[in-house]
Protein backbone atom coordinates (compact mmCIF):
# COMPACT_ATOMS: atom_id res chain seq x y z
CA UNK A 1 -123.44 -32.84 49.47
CA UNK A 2 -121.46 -29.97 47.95
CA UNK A 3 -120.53 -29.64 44.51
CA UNK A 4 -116.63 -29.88 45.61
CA UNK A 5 -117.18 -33.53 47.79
CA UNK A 6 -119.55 -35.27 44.81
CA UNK A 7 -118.31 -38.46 43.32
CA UNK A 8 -115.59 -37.29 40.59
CA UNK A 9 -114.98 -40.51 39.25
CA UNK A 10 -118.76 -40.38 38.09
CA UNK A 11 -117.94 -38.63 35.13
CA UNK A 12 -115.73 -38.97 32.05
CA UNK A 13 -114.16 -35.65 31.88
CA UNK A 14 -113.41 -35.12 35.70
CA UNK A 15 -111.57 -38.51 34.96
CA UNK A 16 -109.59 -37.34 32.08
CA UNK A 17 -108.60 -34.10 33.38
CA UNK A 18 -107.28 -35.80 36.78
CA UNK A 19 -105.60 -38.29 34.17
CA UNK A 20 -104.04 -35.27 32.43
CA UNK A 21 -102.39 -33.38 35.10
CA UNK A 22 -100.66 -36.86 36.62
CA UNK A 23 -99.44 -37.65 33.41
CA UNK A 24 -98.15 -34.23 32.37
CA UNK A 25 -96.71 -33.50 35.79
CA UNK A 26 -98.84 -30.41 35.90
CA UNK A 27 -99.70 -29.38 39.44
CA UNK A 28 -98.26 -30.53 42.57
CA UNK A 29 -99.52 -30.84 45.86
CA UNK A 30 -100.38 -27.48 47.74
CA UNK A 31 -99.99 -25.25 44.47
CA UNK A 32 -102.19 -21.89 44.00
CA UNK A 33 -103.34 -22.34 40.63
CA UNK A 34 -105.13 -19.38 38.89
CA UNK A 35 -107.49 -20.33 36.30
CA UNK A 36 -107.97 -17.71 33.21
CA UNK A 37 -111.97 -17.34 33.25
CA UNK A 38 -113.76 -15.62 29.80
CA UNK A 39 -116.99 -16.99 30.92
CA UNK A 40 -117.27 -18.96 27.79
CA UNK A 41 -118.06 -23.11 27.98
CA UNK A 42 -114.19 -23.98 27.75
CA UNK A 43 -112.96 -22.20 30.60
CA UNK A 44 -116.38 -22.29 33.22
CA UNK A 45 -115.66 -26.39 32.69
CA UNK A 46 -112.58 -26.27 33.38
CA UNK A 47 -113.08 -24.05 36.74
CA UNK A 48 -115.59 -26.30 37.76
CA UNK A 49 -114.03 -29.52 37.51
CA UNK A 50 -110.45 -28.18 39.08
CA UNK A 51 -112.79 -26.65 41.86
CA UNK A 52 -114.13 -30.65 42.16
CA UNK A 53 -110.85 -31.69 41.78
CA UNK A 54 -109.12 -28.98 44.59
CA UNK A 55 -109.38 -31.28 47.75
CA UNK A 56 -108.03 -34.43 45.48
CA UNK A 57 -105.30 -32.26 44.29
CA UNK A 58 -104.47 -30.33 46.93
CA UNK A 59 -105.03 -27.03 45.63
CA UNK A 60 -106.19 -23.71 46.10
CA UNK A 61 -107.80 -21.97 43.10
CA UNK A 62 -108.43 -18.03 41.98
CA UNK A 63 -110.12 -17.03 39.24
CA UNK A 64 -108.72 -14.13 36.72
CA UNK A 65 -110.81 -12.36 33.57
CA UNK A 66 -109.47 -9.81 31.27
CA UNK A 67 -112.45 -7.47 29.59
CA UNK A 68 -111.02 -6.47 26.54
CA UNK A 69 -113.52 -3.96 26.35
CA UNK A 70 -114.32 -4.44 22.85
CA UNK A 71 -117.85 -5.72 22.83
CA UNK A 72 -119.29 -2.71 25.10
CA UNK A 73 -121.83 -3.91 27.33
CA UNK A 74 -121.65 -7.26 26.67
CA UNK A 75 -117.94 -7.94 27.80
CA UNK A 76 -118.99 -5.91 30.83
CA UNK A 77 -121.89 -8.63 31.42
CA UNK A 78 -119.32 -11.22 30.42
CA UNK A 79 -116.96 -9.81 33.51
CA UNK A 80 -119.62 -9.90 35.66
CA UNK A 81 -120.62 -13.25 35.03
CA UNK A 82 -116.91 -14.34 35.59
CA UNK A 83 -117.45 -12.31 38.90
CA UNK A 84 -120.32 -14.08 40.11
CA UNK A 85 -119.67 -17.64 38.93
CA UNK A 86 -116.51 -17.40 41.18
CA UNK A 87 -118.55 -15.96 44.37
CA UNK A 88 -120.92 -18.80 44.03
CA UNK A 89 -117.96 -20.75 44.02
CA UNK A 90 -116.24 -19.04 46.68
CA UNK A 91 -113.36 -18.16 45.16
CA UNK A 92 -111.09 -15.31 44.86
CA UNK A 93 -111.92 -13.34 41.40
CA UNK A 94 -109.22 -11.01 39.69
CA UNK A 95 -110.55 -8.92 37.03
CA UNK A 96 -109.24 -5.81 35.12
CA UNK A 97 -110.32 -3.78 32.18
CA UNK A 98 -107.98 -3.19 29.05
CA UNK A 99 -108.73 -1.81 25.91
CA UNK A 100 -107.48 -3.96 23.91
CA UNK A 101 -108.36 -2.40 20.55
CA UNK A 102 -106.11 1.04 21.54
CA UNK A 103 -103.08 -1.32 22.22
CA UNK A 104 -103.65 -3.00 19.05
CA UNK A 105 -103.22 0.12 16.93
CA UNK A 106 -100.24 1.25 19.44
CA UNK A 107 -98.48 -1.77 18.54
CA UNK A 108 -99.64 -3.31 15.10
CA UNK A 109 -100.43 -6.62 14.28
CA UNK A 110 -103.85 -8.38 14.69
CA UNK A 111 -106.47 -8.04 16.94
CA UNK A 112 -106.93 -11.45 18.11
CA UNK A 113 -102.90 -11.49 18.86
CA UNK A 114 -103.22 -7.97 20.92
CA UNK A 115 -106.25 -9.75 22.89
CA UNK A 116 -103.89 -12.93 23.56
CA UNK A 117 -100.56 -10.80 24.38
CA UNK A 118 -102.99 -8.71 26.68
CA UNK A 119 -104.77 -11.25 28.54
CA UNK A 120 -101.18 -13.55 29.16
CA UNK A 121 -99.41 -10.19 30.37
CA UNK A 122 -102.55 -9.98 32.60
CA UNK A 123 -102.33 -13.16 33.99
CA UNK A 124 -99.00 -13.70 34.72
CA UNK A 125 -98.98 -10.26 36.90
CA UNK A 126 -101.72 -11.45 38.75
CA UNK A 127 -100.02 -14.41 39.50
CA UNK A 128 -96.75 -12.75 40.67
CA UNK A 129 -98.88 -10.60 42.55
CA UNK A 130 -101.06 -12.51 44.17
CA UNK A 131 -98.97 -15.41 44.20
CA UNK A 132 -100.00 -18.29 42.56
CA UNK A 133 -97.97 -20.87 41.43
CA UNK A 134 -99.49 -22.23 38.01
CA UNK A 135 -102.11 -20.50 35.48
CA UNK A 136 -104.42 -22.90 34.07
CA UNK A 137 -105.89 -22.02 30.76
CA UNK A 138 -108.97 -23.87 28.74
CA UNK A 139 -107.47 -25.09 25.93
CA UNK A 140 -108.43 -28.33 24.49
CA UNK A 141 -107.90 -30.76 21.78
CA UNK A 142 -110.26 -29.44 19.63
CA UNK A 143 -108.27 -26.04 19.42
CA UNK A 144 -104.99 -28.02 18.88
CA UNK A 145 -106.24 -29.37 15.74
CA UNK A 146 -107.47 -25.36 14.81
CA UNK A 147 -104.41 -24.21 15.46
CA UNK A 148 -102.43 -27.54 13.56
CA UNK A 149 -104.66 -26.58 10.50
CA UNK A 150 -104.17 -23.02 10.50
CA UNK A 151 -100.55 -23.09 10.82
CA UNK A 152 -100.28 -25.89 7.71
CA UNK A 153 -102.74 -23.16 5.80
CA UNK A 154 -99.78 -20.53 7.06
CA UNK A 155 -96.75 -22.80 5.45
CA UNK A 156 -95.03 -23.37 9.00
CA UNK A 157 -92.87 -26.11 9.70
CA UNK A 158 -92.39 -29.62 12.08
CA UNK A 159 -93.02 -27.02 15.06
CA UNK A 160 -95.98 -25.53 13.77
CA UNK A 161 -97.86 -28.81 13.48
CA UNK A 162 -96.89 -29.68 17.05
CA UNK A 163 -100.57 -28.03 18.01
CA UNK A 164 -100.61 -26.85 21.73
CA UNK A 165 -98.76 -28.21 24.46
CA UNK A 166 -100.31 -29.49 27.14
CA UNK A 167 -97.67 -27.04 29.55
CA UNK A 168 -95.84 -23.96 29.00
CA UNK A 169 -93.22 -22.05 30.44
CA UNK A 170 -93.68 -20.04 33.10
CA UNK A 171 -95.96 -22.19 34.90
CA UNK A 172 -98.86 -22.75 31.99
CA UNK A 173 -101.02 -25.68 32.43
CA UNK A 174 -103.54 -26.87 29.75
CA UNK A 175 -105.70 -29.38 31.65
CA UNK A 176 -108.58 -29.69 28.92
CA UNK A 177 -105.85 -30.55 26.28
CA UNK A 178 -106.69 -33.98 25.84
CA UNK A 179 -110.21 -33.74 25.89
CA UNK A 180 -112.66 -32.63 22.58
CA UNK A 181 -115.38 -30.28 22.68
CA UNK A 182 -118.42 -32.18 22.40
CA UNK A 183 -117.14 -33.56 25.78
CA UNK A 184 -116.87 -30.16 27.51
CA UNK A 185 -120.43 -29.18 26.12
CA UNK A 186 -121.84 -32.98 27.81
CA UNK A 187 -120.27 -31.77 31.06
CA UNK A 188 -121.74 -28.23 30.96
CA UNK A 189 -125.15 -29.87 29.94
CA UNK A 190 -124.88 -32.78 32.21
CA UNK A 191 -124.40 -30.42 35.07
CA UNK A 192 -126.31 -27.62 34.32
CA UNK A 193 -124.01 -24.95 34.27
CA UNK A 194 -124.65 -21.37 32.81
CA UNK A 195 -121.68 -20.26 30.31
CA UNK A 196 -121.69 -17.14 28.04
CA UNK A 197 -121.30 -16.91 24.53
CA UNK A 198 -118.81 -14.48 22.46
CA UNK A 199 -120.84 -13.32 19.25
CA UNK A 200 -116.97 -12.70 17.82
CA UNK A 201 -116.35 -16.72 18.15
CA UNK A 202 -118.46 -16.84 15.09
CA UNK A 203 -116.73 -13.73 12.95
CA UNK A 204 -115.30 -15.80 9.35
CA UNK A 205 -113.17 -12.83 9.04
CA UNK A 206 -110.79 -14.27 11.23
CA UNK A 207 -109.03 -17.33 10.27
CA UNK A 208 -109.51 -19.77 13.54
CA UNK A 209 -113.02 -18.65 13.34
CA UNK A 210 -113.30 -19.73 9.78
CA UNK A 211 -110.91 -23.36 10.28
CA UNK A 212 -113.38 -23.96 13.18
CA UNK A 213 -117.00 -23.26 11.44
CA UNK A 214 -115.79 -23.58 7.76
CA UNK A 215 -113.01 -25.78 7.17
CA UNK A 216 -112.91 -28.66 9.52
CA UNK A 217 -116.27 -29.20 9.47
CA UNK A 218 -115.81 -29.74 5.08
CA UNK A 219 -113.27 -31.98 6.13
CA UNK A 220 -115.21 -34.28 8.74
CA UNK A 221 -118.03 -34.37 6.32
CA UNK A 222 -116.16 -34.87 3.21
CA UNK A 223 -113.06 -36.69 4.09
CA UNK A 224 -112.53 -38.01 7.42
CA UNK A 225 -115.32 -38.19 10.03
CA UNK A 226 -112.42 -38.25 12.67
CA UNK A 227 -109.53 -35.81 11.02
CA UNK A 228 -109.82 -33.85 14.21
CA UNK A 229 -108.91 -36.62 16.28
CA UNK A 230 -105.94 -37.32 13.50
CA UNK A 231 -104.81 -34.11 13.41
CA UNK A 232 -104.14 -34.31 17.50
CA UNK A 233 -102.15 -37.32 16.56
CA UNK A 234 -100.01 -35.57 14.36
CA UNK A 235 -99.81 -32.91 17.08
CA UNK A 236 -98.61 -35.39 19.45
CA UNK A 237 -96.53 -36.58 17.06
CA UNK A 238 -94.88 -33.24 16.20
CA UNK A 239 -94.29 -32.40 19.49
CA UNK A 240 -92.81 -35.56 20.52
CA UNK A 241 -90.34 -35.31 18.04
CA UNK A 242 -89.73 -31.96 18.06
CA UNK A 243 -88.99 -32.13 21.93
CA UNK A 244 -85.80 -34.36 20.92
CA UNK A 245 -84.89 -31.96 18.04
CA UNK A 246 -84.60 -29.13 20.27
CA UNK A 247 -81.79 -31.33 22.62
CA UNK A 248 -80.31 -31.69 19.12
CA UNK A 249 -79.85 -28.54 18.81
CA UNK A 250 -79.17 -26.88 21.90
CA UNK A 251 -76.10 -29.41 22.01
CA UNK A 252 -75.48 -27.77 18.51
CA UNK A 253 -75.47 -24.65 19.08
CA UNK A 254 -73.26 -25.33 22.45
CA UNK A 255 -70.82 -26.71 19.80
CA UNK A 256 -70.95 -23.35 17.16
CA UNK A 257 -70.60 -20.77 19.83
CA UNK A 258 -67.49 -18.82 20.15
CA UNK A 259 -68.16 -16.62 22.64
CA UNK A 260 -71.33 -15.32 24.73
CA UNK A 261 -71.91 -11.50 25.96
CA UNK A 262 -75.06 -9.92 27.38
CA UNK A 263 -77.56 -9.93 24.15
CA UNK A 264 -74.84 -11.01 22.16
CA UNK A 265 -73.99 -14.88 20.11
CA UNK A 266 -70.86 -15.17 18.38
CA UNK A 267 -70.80 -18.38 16.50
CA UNK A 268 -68.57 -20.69 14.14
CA UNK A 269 -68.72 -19.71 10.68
CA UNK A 270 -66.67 -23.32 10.21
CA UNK A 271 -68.75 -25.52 12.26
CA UNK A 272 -72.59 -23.75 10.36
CA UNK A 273 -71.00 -24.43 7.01
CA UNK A 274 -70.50 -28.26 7.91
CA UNK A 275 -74.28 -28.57 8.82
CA UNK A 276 -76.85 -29.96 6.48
CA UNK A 277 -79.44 -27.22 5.51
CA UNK A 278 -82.35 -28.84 8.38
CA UNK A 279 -80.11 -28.65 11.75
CA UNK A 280 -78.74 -25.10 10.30
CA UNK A 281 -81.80 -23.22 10.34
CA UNK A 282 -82.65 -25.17 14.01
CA UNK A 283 -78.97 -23.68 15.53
CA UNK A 284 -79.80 -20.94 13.90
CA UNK A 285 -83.56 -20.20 15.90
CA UNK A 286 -82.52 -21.71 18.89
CA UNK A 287 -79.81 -19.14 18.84
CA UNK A 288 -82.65 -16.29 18.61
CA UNK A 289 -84.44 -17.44 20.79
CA UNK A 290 -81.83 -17.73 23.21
CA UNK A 291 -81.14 -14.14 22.59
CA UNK A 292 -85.01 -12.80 22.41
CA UNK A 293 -86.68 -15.80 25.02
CA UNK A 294 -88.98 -16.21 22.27
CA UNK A 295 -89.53 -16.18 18.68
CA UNK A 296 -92.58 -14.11 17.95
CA UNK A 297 -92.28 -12.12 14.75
């Protein structure tokens, strides 16, 4: 029996990804779904079960890796990996070389955000390209709680502490995002698949890297053996509510403008003054971000 026709209800995580992308309304019958590959645990688990999951789903699934090209040989054994995991599979691969680091000192800011810019710009060309439907990235819960921690460390506010969402405009699907790490690593043991490891992943100069090895671990040991799983409820949480702020607001800020040109908000100075301080500053970013589709930086 192949790998693709085995019993997928005989495991817990096959179950709780197919559980994941009902509930979030992530795929939908006869998408192309290309799934972002670094070789590392995370991602080869999530190939592998969407590749289990592909007949269930009705799916067809290509596989895309970005070498940063900042680890010299090893990234290049990292690609090939990707490369060969995917043939075994028999799946399309889509891989391209970038260096990463030359980009980063092109365009400031920190390395780890030049690597994620790079590999999303990456991924959604390939898609258009090739055309796929949704990317599918190997996020999971465990990360969420990183990234809730990191971002309270950082000072940020009820959206910061939302963690990831489990989907993402355009067409960003997180099927892992419900599931913790320790499952992912019973999966790859349980079915004996190879993975690589990143040598960076364990570099305490950058911040997730010291959250992840440093400061959550403190906190399981010291003060909650399950504040991972309570900072995903928080997440949850966050996001929840923050989903029916930001109807709030857009009605809000349909309300305060005046007028709308090309790159261009002209809003009531009468109708801000009348807001309390907390939906201000939400009309406020929800007007940037209507004029700059996002608001990084």
């Amino acid at each position: 029996m192949s790998e693709k026709n085995k019993n997928n209800n005989s495991q817990p995580l096959i179950t709780a990804v197919a559980e994941t992308i009902v509930d979030e309304k992530m795929l939908c019958d006869g998408d192309r779904v290309l799934v972002g590959v670094s070789g590392g645990a995370d991602s080869i688990a999530l190939l592998h079960v969407l590749y289990r999951l592909s007949a269930e789903l009705d799916i067809d699934i290509g596989v895309a890796h970005l070498n940063h090209a900042l680890r010299g040989k090893d990234a290049d054994r990292d690609a090939e990996f990707v490369r060969a995991f995917a043939r075994h599979l028999g799946l399309p691969c889509f891989s391209l070389r970038q260096d990463v680091g030359r980009q980063k000192q092109n365009r400031g800011g920190s390395l780890e955000e030049a690597g994620r810019q790079a590999r999303y710009r990456f991924y959604a060309q390939t898609a258009k390209t090739e055309g796929f439907d949704k990317i599918a990235l190997g996020h999971h819960a465990d990360d969420s709680a990183e990234l809730v921690l990191m971002n309270i460390l950082r000072g940020a506010g009820p959206m910061g502490i939302a963690g990831i969402p489990p989907t993402r405009e355009p067409g960003i699907v997180r099927p892992l995002i419900r599931v913790r790490r320790f499952q992912i690593m019973a999966y790859i043991k349980d079915n004996h698949l190879e993975h690589v490891e990143d040598a960076s992943n364990r570099d305490t100069r950058f911040l997730r890297n010291k959250v992840r090895h440093e400061l959550l671990p403190l906190l399981t040991k010291a003060y909650n053996p399950k504040v991972a799983d309570a900072l995903v409820r928080l997440a949850s949480i966050s996001r929840t509510e923050e989903d029916w702020l930001e109807q709030l607001s857009a009605s809000m800020l349909a309300a305060a403008v005046l007028s709308a040109d090309k790159g261009r908000l002209t809003l009531s100075r009468a109708y801000l003054s009348g807001l309390h301080p907390a939906p201000l500053r939400r009309v406020v970013r929800s007007a940037l971000k209507t004029l700059k589709h996002d608001l990084h930086g």
